[in-house]
Protein backbone atom coordinates (compact mmCIF):
# COMPACT_ATOMS: atom_id res chain seq x y z
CA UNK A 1 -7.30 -11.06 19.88
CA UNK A 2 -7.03 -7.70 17.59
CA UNK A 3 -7.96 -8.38 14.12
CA UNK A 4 -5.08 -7.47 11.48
CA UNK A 5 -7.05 -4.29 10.71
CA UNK A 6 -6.47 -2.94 14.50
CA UNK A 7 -3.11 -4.02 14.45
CA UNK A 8 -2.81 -2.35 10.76
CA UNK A 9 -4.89 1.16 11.82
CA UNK A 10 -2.85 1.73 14.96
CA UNK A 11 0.70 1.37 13.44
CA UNK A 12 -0.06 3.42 10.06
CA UNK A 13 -1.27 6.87 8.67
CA UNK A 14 -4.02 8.16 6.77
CA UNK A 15 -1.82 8.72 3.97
CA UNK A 16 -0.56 5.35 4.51
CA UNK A 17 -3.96 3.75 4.66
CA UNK A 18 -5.23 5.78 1.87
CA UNK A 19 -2.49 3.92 -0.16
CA UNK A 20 -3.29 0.85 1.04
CA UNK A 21 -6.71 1.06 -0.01
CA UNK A 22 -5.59 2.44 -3.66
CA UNK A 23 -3.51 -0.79 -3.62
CA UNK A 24 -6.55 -3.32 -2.51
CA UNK A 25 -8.56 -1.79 -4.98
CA UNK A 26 -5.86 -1.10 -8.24
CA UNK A 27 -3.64 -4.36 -7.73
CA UNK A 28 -0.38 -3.46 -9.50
CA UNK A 29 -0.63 0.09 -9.51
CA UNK A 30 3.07 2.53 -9.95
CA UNK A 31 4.07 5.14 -7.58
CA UNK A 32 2.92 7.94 -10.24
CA UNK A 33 -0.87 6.61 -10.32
CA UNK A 34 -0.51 6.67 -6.30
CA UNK A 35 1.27 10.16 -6.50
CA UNK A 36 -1.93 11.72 -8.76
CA UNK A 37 -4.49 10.09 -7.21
CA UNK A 38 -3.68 11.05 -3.53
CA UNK A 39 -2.10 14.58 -4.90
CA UNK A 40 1.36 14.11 -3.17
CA UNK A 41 4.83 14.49 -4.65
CA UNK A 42 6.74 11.25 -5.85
CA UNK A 43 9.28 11.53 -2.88
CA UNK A 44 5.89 11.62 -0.48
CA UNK A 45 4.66 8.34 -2.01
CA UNK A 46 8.15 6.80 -2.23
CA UNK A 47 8.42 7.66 1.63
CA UNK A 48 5.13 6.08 2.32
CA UNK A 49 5.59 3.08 0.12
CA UNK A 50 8.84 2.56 2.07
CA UNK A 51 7.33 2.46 5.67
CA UNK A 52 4.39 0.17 4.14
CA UNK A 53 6.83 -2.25 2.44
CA UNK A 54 9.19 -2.42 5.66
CA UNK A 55 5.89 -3.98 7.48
CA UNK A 56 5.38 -6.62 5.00
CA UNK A 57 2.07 -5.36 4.01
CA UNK A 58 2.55 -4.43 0.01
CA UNK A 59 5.12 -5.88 -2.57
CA UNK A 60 6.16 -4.87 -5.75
CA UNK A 61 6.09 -7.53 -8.44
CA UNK A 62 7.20 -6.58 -12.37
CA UNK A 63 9.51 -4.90 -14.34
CA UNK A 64 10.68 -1.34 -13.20
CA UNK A 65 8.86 -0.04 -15.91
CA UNK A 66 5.73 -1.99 -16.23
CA UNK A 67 5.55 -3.17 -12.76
CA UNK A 68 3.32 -2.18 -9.63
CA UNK A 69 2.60 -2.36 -6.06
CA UNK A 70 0.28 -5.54 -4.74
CA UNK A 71 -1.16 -5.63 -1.43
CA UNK A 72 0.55 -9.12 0.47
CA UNK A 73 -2.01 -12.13 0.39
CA UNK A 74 -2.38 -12.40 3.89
CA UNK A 75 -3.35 -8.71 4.65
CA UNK A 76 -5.61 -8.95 1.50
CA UNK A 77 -7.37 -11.91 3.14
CA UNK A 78 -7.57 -10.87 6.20
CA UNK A 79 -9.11 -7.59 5.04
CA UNK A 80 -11.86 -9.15 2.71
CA UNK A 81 -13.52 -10.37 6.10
């Protein structure tokens, strides 16, 4: 049995996880606070935020304006063990 985390390291980036962990830790963080903190263009981030989306793993919840990017409950879970 792999543990989500396996399954989640072997399938992503470290761009990708680097996001994720921004995510974890800054629930309902924008694309621009993700673009500044991990010094990569908008398009970059989009890209990335993309991919992670298209696994299920983040969702973003809000307005387009005042909304932001939440990691999925299970994965948040699952990664709190």
């Amino acid at each position: 049995n792999e543990t989500i985390n396996e399954t989640i390291n072997e399938t992503i980036n470290d761009t990708q996880s680097l996001i994720l962990n921004l995510i974890k830790e800054r629930q309902g963080i924008d694309r621009k606070e993700i673009s500044i903190e991990i010094k990569k263009t908008l398009a970059t981030v989009s890209r990335y935020i993309a991919s992670l989306k298209a696994r299920n793993l983040i969702e973003y919840r809000g307005s387009r304006k005042t909304g932001g990017y939440y990691l999925i409950t299970k994965i948040k879970q699952d990664n709190s063990k």
